[in-house]
N, C-alpha and C. Protein backbone atom coordinates (compact mmCIF):
# COMPACT_ATOMS: atom_id res chain seq x y z
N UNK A 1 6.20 -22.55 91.27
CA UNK A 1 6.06 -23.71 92.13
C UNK A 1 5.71 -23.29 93.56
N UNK A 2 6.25 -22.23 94.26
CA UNK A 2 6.02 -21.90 95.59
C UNK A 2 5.03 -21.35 95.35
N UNK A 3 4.27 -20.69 94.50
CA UNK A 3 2.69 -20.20 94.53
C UNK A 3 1.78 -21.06 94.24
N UNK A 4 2.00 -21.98 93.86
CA UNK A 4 1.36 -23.65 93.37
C UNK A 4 0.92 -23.93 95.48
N UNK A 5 2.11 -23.77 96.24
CA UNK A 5 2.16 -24.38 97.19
C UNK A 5 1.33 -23.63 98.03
N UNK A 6 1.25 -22.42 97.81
CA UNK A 6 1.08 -21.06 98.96
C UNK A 6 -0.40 -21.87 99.71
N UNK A 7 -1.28 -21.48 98.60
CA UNK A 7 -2.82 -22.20 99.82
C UNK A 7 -2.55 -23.00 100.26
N UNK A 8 -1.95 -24.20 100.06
CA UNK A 8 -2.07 -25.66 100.53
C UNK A 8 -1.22 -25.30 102.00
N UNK A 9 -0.97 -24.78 101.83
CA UNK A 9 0.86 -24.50 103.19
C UNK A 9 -0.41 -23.61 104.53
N UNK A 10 -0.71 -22.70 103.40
CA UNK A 10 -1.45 -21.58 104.06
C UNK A 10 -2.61 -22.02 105.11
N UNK A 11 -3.31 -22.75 104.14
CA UNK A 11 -4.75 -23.65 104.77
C UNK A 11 -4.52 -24.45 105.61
N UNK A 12 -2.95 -25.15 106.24
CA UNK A 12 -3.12 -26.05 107.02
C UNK A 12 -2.81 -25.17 108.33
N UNK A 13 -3.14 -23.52 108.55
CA UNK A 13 -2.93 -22.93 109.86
C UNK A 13 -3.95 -23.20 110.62
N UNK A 14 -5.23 -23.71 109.86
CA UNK A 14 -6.35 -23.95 110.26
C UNK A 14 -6.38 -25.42 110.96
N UNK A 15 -5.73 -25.93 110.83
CA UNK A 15 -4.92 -27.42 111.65
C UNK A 15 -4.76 -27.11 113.07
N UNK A 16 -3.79 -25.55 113.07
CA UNK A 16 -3.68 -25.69 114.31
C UNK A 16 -4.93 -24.89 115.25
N UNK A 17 -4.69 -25.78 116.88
CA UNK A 17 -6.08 -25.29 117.36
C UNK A 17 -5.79 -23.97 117.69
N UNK A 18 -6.87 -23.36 118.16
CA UNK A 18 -6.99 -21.91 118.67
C UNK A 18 -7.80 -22.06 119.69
N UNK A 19 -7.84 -20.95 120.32
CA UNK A 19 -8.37 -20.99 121.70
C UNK A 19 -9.73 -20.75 121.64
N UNK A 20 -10.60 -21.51 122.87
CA UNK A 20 -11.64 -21.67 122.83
C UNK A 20 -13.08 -20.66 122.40
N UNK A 21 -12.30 -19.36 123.06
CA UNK A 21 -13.23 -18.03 123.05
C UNK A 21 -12.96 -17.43 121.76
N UNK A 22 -11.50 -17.91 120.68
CA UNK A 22 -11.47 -16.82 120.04
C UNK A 22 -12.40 -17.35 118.63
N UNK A 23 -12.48 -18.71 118.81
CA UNK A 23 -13.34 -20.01 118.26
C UNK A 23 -14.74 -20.06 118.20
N UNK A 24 -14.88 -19.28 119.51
CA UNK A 24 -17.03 -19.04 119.66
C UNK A 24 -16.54 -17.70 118.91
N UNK A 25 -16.29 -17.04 119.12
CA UNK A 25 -16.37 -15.06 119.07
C UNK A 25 -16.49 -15.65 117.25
N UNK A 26 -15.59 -16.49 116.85
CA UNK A 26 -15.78 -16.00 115.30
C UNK A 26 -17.24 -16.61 114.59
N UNK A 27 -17.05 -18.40 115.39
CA UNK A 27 -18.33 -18.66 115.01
C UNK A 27 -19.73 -18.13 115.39
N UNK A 28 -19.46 -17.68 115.98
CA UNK A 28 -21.19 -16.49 116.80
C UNK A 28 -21.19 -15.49 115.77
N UNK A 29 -20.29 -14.88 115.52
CA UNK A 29 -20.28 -13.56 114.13
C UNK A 29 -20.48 -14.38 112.76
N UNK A 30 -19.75 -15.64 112.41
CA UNK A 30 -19.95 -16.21 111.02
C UNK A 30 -21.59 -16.22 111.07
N UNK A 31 -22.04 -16.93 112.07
CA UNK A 31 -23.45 -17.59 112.16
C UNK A 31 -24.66 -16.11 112.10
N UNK A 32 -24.18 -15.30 113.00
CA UNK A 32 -24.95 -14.09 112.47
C UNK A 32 -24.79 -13.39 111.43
N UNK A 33 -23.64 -13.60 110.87
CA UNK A 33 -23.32 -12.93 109.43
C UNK A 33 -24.51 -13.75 108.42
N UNK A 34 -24.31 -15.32 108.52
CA UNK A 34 -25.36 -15.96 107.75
C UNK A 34 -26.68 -16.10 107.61
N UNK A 35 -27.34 -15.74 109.24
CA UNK A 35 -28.48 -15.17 109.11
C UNK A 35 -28.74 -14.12 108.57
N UNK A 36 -27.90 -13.07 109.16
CA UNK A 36 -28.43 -12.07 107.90
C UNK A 36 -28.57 -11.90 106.53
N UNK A 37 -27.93 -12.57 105.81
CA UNK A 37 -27.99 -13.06 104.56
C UNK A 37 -29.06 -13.73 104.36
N UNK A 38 -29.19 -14.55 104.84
CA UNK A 38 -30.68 -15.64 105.02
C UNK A 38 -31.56 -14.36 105.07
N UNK A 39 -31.53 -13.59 105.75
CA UNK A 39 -32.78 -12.37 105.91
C UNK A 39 -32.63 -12.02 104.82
N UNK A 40 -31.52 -11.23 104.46
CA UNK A 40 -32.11 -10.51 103.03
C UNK A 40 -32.34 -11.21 101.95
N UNK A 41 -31.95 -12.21 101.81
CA UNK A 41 -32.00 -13.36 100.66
C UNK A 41 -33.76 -13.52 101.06
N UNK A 42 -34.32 -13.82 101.76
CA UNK A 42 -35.59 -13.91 101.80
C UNK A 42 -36.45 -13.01 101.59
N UNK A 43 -36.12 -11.54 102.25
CA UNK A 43 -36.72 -10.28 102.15
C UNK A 43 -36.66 -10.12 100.56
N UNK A 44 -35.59 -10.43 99.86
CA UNK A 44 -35.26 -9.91 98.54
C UNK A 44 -36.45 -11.03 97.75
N UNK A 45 -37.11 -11.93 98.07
CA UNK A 45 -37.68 -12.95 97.80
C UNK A 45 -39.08 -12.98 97.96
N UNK A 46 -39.11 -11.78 99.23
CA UNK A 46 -40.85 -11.54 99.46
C UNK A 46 -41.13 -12.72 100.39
N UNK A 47 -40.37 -13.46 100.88
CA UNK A 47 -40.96 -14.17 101.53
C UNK A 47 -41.32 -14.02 102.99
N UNK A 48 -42.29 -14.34 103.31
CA UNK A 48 -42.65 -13.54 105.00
C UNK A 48 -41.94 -14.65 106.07
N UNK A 49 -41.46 -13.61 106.38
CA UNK A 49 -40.73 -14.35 107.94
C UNK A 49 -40.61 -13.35 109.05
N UNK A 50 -40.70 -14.44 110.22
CA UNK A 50 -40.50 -13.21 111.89
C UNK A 50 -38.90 -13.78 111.99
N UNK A 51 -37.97 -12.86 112.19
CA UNK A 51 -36.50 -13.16 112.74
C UNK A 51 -36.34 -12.89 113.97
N UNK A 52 -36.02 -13.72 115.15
CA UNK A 52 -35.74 -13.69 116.40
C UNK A 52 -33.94 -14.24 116.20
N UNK A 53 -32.87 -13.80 116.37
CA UNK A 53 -31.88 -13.91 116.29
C UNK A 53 -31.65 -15.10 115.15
N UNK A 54 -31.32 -15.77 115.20
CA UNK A 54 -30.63 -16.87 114.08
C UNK A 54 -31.97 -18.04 113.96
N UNK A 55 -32.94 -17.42 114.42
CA UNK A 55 -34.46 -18.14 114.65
C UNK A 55 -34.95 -17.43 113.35
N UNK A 56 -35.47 -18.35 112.47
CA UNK A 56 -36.39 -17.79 111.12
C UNK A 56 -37.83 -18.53 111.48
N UNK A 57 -38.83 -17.68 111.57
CA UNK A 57 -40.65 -18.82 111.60
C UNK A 57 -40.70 -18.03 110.01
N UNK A 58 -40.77 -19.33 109.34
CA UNK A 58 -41.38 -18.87 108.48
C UNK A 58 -42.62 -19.69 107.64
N UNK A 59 -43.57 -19.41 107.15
CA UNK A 59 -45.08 -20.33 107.09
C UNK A 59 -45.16 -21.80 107.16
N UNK A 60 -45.19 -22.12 107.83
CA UNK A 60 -45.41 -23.94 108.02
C UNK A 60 -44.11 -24.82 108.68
N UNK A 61 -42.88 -23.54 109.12
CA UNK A 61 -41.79 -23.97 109.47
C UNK A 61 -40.44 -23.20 110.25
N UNK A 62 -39.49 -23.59 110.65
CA UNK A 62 -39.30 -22.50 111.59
C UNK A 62 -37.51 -23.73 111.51
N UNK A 63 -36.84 -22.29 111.33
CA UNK A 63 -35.50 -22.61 110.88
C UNK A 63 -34.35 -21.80 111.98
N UNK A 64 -33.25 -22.50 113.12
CA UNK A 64 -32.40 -22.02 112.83
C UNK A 64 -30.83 -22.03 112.70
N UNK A 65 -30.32 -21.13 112.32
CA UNK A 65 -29.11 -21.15 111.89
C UNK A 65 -27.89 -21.57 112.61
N UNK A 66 -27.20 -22.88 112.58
CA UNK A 66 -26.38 -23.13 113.71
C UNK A 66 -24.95 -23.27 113.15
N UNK A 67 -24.36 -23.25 114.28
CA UNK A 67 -22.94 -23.15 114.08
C UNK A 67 -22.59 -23.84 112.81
N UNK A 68 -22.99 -25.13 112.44
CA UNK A 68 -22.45 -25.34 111.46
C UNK A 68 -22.55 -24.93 110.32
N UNK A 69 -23.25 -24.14 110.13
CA UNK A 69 -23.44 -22.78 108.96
C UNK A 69 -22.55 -21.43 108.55
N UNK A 70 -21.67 -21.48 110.06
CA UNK A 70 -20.92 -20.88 109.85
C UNK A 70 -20.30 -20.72 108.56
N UNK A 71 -19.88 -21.77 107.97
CA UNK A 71 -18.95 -21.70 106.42
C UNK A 71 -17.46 -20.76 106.45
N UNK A 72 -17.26 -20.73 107.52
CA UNK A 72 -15.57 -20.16 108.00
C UNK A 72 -14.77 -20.99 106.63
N UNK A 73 -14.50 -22.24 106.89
CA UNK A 73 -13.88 -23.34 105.70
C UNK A 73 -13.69 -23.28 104.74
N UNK A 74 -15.28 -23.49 104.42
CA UNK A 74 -16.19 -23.59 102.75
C UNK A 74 -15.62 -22.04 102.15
N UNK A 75 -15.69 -21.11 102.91
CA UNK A 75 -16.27 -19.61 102.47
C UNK A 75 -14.37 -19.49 101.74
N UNK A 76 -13.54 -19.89 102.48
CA UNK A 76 -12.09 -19.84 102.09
C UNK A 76 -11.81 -20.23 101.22
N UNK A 77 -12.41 -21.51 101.21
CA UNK A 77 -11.48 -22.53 99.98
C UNK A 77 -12.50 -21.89 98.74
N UNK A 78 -13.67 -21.92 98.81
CA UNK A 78 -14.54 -20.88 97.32
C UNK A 78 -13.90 -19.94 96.70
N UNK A 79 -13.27 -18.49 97.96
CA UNK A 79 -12.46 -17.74 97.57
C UNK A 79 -11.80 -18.26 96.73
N UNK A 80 -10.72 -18.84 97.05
CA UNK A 80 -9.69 -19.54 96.57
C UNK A 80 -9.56 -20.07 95.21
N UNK A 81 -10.63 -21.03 95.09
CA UNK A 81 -11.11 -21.29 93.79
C UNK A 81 -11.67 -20.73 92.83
N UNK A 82 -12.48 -19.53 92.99
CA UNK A 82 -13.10 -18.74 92.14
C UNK A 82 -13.15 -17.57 91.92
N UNK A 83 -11.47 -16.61 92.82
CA UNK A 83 -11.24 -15.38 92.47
C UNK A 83 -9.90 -15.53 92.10
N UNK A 84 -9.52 -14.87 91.17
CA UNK A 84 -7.97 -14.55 91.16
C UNK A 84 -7.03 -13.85 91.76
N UNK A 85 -8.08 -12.44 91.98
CA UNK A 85 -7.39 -11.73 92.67
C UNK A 85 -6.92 -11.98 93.89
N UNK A 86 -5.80 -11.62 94.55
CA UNK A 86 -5.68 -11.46 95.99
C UNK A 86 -6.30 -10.44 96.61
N UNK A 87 -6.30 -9.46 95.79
CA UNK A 87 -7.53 -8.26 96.43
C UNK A 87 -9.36 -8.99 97.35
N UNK A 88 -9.59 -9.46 96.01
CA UNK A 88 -10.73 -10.13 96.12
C UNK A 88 -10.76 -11.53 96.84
N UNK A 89 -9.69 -11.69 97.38
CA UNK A 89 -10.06 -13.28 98.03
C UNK A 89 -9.91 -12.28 99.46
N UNK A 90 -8.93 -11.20 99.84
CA UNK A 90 -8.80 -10.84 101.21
C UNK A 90 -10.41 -9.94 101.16
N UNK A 91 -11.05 -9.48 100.32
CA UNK A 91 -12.42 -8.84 100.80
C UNK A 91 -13.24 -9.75 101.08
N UNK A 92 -13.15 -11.35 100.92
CA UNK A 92 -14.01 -12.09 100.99
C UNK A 92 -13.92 -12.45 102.71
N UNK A 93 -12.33 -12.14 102.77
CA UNK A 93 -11.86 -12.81 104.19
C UNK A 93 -12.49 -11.76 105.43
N UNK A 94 -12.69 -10.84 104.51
CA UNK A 94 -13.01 -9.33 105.59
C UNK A 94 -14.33 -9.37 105.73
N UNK A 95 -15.55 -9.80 104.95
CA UNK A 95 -16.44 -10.10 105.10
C UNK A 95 -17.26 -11.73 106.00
N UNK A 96 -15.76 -12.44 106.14
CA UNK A 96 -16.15 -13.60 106.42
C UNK A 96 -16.14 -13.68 108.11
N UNK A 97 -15.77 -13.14 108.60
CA UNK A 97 -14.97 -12.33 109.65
C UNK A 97 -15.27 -11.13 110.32
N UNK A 98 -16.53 -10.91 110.07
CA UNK A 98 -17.97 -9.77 109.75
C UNK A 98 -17.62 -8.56 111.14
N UNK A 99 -18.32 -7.63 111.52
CA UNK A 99 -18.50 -6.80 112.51
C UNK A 99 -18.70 -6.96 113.78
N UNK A 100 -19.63 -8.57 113.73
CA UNK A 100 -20.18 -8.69 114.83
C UNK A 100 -19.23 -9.62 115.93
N UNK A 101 -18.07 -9.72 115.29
CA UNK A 101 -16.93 -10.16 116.32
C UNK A 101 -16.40 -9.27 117.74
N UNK A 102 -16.73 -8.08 116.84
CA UNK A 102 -16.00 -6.96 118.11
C UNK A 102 -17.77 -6.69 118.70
N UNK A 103 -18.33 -6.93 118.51
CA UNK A 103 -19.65 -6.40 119.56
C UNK A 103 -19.63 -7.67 120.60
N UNK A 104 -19.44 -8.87 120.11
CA UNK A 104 -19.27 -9.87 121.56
C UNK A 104 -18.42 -10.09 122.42
């Protein structure tokens, strides 16, 4: 029963606010984490594109990636739902949460 409860308890830390900078710092890293994905997902695709930061031109159109892409949320609750492991839901968290936090 208390592991029934654990996410639901867990997920509402995200209720409480956090401070403003520590709020950009993650979403500026989620959002570049997702472009890059977007890059290789396209590269892996052959598809031609120029990347200027979270800016994609790509033939007839020109895309970019904004905060609300982040998927901070989405990317949790997926974990959640579709790994068992706890191993594998905290590598998801370590990836979600990318490198480019400590470079800004």
């Amino acid at each position: 029963m208390v592991a029934a409860a654990a996410f639901p308890i867990a997920f509402l830390i995200f209720v409480v606010p956090r401070p403003d900078a520590a709020v950009h710092r993650i979403e500026t890293a989620s959002v570049l984490a997702s472009a890059d994905v977007s890059a290789w997902l396209f590269r892996l695709t052959r598809t031609p594109l120029l990347r200027d930061g979270t800016v994609f031109a790509l033939p007839g159109i020109v895309v970019k990636v904004a905060e609300e892409c982040s998927g901070i949320h989405s990317s949790l609750v997926a974990s959640h739902l579709f790994l068992e492991s706890p191993w594998r839901r905290l590598i998801v968290l370590v990836f979600v949460i990318p490198r480019y936090a400590s470079r800004r």
